[in-house]
Protein backbone atom coordinates (compact mmCIF):
# COMPACT_ATOMS: atom_id res chain seq x y z
CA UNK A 1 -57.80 -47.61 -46.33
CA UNK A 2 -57.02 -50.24 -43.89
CA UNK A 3 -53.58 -48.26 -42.66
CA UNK A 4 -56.11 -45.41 -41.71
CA UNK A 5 -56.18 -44.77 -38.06
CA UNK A 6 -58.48 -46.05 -35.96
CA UNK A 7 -58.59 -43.97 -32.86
CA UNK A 8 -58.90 -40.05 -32.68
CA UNK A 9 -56.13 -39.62 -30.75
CA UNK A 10 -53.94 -41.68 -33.05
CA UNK A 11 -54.97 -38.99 -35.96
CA UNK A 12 -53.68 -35.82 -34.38
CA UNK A 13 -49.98 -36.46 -35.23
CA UNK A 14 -50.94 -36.68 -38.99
CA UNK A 15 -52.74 -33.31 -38.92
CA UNK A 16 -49.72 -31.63 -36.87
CA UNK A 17 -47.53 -33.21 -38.78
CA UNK A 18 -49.10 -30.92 -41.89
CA UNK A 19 -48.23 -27.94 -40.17
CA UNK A 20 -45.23 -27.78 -40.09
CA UNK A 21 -41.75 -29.57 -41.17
CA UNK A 22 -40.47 -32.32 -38.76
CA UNK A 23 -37.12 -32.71 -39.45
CA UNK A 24 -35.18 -35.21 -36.81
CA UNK A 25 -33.11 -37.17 -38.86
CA UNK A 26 -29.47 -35.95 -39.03
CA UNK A 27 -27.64 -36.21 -42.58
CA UNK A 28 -24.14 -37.43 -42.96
CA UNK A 29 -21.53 -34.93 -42.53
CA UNK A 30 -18.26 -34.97 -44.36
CA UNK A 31 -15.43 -34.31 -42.53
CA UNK A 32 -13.30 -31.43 -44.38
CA UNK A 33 -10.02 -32.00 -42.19
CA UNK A 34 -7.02 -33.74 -41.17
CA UNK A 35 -5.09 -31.94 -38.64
CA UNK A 36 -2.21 -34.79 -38.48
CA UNK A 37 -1.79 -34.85 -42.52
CA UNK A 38 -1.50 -31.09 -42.72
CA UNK A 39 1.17 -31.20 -40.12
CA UNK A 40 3.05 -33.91 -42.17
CA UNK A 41 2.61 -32.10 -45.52
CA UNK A 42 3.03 -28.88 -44.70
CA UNK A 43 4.24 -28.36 -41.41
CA UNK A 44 0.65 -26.24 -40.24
CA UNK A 45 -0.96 -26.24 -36.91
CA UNK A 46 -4.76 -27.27 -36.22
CA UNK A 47 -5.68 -24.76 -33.78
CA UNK A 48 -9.17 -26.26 -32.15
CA UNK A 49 -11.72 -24.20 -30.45
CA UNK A 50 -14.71 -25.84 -28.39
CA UNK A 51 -17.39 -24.10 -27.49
CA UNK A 52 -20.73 -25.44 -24.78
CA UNK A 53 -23.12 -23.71 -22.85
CA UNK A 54 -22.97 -25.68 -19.59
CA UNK A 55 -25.70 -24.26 -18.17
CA UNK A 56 -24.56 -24.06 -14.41
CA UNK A 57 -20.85 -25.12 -14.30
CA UNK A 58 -20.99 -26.26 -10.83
CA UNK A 59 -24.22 -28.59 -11.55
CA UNK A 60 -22.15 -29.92 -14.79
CA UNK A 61 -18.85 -30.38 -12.96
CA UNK A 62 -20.50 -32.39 -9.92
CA UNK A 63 -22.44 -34.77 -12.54
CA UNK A 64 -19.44 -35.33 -14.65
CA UNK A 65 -16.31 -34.09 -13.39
CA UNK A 66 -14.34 -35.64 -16.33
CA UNK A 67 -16.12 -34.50 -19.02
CA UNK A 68 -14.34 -31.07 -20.01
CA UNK A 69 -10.93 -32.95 -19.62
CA UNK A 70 -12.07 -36.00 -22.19
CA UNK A 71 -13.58 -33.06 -24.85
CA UNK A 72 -9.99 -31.54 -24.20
CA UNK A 73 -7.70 -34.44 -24.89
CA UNK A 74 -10.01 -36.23 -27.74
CA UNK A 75 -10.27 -33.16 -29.44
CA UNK A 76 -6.98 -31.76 -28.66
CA UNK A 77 -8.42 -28.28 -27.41
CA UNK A 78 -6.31 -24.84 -28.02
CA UNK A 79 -9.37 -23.27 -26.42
CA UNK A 80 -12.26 -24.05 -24.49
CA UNK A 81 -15.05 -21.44 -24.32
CA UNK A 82 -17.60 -21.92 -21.74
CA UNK A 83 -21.20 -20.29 -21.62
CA UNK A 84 -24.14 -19.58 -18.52
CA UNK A 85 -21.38 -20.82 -16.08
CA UNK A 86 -23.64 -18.92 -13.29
CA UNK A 87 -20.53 -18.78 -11.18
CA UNK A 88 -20.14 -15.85 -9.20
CA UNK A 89 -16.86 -14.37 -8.26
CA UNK A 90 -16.21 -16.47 -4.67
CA UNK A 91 -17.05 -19.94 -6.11
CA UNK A 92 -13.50 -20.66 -7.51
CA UNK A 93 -12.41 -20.38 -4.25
CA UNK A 94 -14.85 -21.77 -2.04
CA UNK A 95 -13.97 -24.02 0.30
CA UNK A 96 -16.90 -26.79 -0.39
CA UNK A 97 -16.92 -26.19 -4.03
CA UNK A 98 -13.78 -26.89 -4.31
CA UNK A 99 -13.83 -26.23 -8.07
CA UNK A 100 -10.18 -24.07 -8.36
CA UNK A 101 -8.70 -27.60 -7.31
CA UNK A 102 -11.00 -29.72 -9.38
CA UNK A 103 -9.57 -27.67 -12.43
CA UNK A 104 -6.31 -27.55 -11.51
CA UNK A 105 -6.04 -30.98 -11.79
CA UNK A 106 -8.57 -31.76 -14.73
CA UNK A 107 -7.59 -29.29 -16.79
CA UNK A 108 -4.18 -28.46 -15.78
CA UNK A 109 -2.41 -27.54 -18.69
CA UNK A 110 -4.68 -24.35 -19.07
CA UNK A 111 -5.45 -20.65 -18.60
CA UNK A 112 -8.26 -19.58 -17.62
CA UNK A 113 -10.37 -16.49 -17.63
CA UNK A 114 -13.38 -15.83 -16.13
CA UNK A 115 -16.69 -13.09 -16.36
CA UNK A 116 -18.96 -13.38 -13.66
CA UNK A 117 -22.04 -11.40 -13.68
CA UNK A 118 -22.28 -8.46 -11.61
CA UNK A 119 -25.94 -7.48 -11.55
CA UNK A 120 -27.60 -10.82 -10.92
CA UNK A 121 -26.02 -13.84 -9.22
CA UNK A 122 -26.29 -17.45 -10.36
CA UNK A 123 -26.75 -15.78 -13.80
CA UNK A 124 -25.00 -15.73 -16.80
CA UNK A 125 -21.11 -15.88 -16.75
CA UNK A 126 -18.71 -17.18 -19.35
CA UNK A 127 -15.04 -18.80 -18.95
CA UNK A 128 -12.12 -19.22 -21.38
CA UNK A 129 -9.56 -21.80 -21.01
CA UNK A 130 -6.68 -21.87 -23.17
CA UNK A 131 -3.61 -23.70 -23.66
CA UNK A 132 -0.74 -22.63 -21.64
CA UNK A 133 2.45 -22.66 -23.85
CA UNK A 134 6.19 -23.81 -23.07
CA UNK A 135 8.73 -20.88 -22.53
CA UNK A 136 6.28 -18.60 -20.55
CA UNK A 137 3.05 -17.50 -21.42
CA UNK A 138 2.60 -13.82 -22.15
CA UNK A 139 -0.38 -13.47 -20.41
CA UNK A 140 -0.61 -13.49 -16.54
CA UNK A 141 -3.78 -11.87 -15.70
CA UNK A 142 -6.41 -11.58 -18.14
CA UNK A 143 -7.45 -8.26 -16.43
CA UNK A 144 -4.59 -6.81 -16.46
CA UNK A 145 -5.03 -3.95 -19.11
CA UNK A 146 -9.25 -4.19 -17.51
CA UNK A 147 -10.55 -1.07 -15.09
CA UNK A 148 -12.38 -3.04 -13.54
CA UNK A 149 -9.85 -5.61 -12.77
CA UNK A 150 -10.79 -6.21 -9.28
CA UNK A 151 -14.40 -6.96 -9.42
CA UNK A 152 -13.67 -8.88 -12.86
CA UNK A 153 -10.71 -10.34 -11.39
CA UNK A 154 -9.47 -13.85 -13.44
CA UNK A 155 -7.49 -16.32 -12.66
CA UNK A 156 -4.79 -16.02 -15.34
CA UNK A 157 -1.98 -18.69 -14.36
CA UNK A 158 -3.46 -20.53 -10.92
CA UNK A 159 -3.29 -23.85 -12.94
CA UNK A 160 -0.07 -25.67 -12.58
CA UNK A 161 1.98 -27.20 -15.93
CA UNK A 162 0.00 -30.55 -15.73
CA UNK A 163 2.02 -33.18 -18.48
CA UNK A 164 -0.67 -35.62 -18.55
CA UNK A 165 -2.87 -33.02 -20.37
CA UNK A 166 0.01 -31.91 -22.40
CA UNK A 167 -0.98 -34.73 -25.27
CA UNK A 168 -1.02 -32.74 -28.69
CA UNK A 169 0.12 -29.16 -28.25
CA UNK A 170 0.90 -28.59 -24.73
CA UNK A 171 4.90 -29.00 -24.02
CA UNK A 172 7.08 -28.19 -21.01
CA UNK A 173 9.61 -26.72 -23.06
CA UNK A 174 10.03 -24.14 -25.74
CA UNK A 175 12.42 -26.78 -27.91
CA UNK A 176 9.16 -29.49 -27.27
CA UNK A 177 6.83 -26.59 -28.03
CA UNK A 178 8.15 -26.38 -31.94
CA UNK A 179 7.70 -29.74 -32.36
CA UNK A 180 3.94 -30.15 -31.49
CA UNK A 181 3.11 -27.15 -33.48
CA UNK A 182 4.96 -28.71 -37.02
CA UNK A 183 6.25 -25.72 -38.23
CA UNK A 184 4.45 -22.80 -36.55
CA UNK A 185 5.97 -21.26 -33.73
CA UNK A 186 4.14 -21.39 -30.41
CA UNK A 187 4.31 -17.41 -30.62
CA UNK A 188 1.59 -17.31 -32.82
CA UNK A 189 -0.91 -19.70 -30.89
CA UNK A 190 -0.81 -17.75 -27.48
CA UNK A 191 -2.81 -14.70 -26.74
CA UNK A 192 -1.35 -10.86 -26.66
CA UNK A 193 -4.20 -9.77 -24.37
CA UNK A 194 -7.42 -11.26 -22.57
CA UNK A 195 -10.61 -8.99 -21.64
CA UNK A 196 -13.04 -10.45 -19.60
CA UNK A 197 -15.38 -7.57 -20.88
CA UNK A 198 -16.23 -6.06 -24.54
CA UNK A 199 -15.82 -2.51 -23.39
CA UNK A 200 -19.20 -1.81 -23.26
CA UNK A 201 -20.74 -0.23 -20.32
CA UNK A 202 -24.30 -0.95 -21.42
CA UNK A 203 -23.94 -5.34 -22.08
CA UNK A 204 -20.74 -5.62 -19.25
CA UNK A 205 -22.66 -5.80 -16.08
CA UNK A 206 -23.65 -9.53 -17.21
CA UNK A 207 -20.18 -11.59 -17.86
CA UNK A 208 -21.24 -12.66 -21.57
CA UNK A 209 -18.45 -11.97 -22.90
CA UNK A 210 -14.26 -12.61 -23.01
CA UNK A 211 -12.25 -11.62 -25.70
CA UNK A 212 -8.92 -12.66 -26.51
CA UNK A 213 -6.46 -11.44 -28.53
CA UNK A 214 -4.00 -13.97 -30.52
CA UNK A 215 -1.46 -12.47 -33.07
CA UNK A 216 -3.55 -13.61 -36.14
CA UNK A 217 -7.08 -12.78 -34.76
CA UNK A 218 -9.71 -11.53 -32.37
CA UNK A 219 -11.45 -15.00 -30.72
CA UNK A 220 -14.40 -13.67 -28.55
CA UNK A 221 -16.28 -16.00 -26.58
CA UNK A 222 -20.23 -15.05 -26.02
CA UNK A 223 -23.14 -15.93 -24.30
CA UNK A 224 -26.34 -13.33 -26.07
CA UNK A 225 -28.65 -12.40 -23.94
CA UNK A 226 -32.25 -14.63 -24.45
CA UNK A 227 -35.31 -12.51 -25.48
CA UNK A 228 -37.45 -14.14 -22.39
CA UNK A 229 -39.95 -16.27 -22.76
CA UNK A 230 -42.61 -13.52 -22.78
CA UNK A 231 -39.58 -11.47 -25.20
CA UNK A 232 -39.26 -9.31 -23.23
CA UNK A 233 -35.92 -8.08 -23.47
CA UNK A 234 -36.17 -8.58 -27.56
CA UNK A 235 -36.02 -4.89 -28.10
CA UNK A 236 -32.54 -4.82 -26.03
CA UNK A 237 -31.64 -7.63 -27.35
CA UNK A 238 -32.02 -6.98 -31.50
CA UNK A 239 -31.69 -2.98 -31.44
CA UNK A 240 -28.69 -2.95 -28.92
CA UNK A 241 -27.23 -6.09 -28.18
CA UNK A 242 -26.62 -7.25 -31.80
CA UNK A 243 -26.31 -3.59 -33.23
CA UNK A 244 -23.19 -2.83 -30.31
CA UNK A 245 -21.70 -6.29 -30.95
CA UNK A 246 -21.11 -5.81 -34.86
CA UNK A 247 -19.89 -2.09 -34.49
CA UNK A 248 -17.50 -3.76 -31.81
CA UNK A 249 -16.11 -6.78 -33.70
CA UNK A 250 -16.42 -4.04 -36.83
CA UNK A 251 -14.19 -1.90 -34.68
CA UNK A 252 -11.66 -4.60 -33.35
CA UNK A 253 -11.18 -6.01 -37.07
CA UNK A 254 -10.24 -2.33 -38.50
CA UNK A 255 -7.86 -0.95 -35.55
CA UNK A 256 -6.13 -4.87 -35.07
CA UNK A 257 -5.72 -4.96 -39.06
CA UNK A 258 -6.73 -8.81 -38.64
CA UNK A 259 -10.40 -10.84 -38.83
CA UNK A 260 -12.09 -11.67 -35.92
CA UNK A 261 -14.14 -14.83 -34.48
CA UNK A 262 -17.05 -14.57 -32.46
CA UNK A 263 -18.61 -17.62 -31.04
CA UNK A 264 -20.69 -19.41 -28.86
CA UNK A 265 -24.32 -19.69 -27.36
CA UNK A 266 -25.74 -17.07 -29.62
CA UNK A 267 -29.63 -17.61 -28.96
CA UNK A 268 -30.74 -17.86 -32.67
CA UNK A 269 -31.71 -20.37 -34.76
CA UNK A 270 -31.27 -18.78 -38.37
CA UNK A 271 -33.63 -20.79 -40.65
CA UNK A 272 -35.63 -23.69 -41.44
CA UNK A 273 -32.32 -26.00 -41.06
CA UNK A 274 -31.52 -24.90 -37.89
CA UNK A 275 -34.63 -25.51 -36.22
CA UNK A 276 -36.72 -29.18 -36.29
CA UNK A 277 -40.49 -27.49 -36.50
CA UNK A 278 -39.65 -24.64 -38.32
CA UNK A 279 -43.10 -23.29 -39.50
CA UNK A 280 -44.42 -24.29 -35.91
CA UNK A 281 -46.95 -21.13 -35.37
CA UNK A 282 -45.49 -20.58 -31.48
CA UNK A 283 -41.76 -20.16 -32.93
CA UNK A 284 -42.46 -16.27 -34.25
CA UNK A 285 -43.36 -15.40 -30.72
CA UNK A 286 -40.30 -17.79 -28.75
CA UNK A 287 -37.01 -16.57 -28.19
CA UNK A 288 -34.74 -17.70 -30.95
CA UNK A 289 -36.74 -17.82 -33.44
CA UNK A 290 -38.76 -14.39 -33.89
CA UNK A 291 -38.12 -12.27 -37.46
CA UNK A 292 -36.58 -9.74 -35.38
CA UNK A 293 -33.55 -12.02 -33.70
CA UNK A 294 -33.25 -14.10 -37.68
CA UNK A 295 -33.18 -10.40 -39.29
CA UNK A 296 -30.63 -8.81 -36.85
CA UNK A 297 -28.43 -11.85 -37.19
CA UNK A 298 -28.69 -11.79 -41.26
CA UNK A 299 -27.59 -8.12 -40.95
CA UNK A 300 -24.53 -9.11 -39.15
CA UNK A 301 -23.52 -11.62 -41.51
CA UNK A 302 -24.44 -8.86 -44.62
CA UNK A 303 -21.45 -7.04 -43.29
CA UNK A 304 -18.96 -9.99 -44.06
CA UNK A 305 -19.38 -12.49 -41.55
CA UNK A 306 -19.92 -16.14 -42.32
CA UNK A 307 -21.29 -18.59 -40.13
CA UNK A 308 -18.62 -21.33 -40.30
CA UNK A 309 -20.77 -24.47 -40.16
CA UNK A 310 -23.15 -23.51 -42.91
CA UNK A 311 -20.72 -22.41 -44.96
CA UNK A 312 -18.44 -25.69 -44.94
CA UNK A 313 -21.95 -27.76 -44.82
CA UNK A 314 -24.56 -25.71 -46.42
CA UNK A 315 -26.66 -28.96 -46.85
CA UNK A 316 -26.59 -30.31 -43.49
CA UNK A 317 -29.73 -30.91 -41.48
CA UNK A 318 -30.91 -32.19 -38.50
CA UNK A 319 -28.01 -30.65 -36.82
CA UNK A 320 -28.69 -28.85 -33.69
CA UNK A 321 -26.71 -28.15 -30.36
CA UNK A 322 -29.84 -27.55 -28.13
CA UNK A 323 -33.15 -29.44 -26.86
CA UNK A 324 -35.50 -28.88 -24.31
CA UNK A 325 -34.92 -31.29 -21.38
CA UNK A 326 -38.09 -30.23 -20.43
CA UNK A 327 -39.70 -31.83 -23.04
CA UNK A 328 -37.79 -34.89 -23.58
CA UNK A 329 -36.53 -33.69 -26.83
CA UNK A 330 -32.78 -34.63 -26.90
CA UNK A 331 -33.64 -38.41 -27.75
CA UNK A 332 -35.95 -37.28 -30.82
CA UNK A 333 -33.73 -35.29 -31.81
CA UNK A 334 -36.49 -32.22 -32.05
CA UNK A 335 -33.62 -29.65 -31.31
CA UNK A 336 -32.57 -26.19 -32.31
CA UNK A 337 -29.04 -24.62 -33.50
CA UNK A 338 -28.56 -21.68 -31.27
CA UNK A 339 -24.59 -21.97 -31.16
CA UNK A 340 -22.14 -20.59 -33.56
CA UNK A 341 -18.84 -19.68 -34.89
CA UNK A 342 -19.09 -16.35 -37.03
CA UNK A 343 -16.29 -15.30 -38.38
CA UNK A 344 -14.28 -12.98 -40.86
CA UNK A 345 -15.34 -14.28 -44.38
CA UNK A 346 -11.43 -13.85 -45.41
CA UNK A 347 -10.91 -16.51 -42.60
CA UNK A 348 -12.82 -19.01 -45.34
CA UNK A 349 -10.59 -17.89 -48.12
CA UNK A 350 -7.11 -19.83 -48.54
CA UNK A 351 -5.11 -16.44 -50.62
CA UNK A 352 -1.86 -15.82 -50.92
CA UNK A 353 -0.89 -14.57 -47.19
CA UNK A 354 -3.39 -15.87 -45.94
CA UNK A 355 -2.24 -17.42 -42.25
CA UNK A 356 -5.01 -18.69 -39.87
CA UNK A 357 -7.85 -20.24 -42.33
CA UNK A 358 -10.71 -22.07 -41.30
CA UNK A 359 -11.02 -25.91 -41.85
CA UNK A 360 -13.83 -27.40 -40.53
CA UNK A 361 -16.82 -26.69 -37.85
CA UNK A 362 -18.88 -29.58 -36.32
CA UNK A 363 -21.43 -30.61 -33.72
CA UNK A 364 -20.71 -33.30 -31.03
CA UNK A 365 -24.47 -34.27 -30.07
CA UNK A 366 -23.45 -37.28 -28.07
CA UNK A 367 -21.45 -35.16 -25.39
CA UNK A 368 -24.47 -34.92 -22.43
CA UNK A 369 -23.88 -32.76 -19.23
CA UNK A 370 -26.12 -29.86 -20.62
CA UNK A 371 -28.96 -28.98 -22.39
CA UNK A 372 -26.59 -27.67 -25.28
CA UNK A 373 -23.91 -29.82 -26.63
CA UNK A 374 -20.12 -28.73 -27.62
CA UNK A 375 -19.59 -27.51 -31.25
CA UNK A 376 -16.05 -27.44 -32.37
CA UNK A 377 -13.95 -25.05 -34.86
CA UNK A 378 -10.77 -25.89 -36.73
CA UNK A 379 -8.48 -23.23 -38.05
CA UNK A 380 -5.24 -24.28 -39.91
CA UNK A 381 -2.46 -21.91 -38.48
CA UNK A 382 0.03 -21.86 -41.53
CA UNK A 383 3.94 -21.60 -41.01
């Protein structure tokens, strides 16, 4: 016909484009949630979780120093988890950084924990910020029940109470505290303990993980080790990575007698919706996308885990929270879903008792700075 290419180069999309799906167009979303009407109606607390993989937080903070304190106050974060931070231990405090000041006064009205890894520098390394509390905090060092305190060391309470940052739920005192919260005390919303490890001798040399400890669940923050391009650290990755981390959050759910959360930068991209080429013939032999990573992740969620964003939007496509910058494809939109919030499937369920329940999960693709973007997580704290 006369819409028939005239040019062979013109023709080669049309035969890619047969082998495999394309899919770049995001659907519309519906939002489940309205943290300021369940306050009003029944006096529960939104407690918000953002996750991003920054990739190199000193890069990210020198491009756009404000960013993490917008995604804070729009969103109204309880918690911030940060992924491949590649800090090592010394860059808080060094002098030309600067970056212990830079959060100090960005992010001032939080926490914050950090694992650095030990075995390779500019590697790896997560962080956990979360909202400091009025009447006193229980937590002053995130290390402090950790053996290896010292060469884990955090920075528990450096920040100082910053009121400009104290917009939704931050409050300078106890009395203000209440009233922020509706009707859940500001008990519940701060952590019992923070790890900056999982315990695990084998995965703790590389700071992927911090775990914290809030009186109605585990919230574990996680950056999963990448196969390598030429997978070569799938074998570690699927038989003891994955395997240790379910008989850990299996372990933390039975002797804390309460669900747990694990989240963040989890280096899979499940199915066909979570990836924009799926049937592509390279993706069985890239990270992320091998049978071996998809199986070992479907075997976590067999043991009652449910991936919160395809549960509340099992329809949704063209959602991802990574592209290549290498090639170009953030614009497109030819991007994966490698980050997560897995959770406790009674954290879906709204039963009787039933006191921290999950609302709503969501992607915010517009938020640049990395080549992931921040998902977010919104549990409804009851009274």
């Amino acid at each position: 016909s006369d819409d028939e290419p005239s040019t062979k180069k013109q023709k080669s999309p049309k035969k890619k484009a047969a082998d495999h799906q394309r899919w770049t167009e995001r659907t519309p979303l519906t939002r489940h949630w309205n943290p300021a009407q369940a306050m009003e109606s029944s006096g529960s607390y939104t407690f918000t979780v953002i996750s991003w993989n920054v990739a190199g937080l000193r890069a990210f903070v020198k491009k756009q120093p404000d960013a993490l304190m917008n995604l804070a106050e729009k969103y109204h974060a309880d918690v911030i988890c940060l992924q491949e931070t590649k800090l090592q231990e010394g860059h808080l405090d060094d002098k030309k950084l600067k970056l212990r000041e830079h959060f100090e006064e960005h992010l001032g009205g939080y926490e914050s924990h950090w694992s650095y890894s030990l075995e390779k520098k500019g590697y790896s390394g997560t962080a956990m910020f979360i909202k400091k509390r009025g009447g006193g905090g229980k937590i002053e060092d995130g290390n402090a029940n950790n053996k290896k305190g010292k060469k884990q060391a955090t920075l528990g309470a450096y920040f100082g109470n910053s009121k400009k940052d104290e917009s939704k739920n931050g409050a300078s005192t106890e009395e203000d505290a209440v009233t922020v919260t509706g009707d859940v005390h500001i008990s519940h919303l701060q952590p019992v303990n923070v790890d900056t490890e999982l315990g695990l001798p084998a995965h703790d040399g590389e700071g992927r993980a911090i775990v914290a400890d809030f009186p109605l669940f585990y919230l574990t923050n996680l950056y999963v080790p990448n196969s390598g391009a030429k997978l070569e650290r799938l074998g570690y990755r699927t038989e003891q990575w994955d395997a240790d981390l379910l008989t850990k959050m299996q372990q933390l759910e039975k002797e804390g007698g309460k669900p747990v959360i694990w989240l963040g930068d989890l280096n899979v991209a499940h199915n066909e919706k979570d990836t924009w080429n799926e049937g592509a013939k390279h993706l069985s032999k890239s990270a992320g996308t091998t049978a071996e990573e998809r199986s070992s992740f479907e075997r976590q969620l067999g043991e009652g885990y449910v991936d919160a964003f395809r549960h509340l939007h099992p329809q949704g496509r063209g959602h991802y929270s990574y592209w290549s910058q290498r090639a170009g494809n953030r614009e497109p939109n030819k991007g994966l879903r490698l980050d997560y919030f897995i959770c406790s499937k009674e954290m879906m369920e709204d039963g009787d008792g039933s006191k921290a329940i999950i609302r709503d999960s969501y992607i915010l693709p517009d938020e640049v700075g990395s080549d992931h973007c921040p998902i977010v997580l919104e549990i409804e704290i009851k009274k």
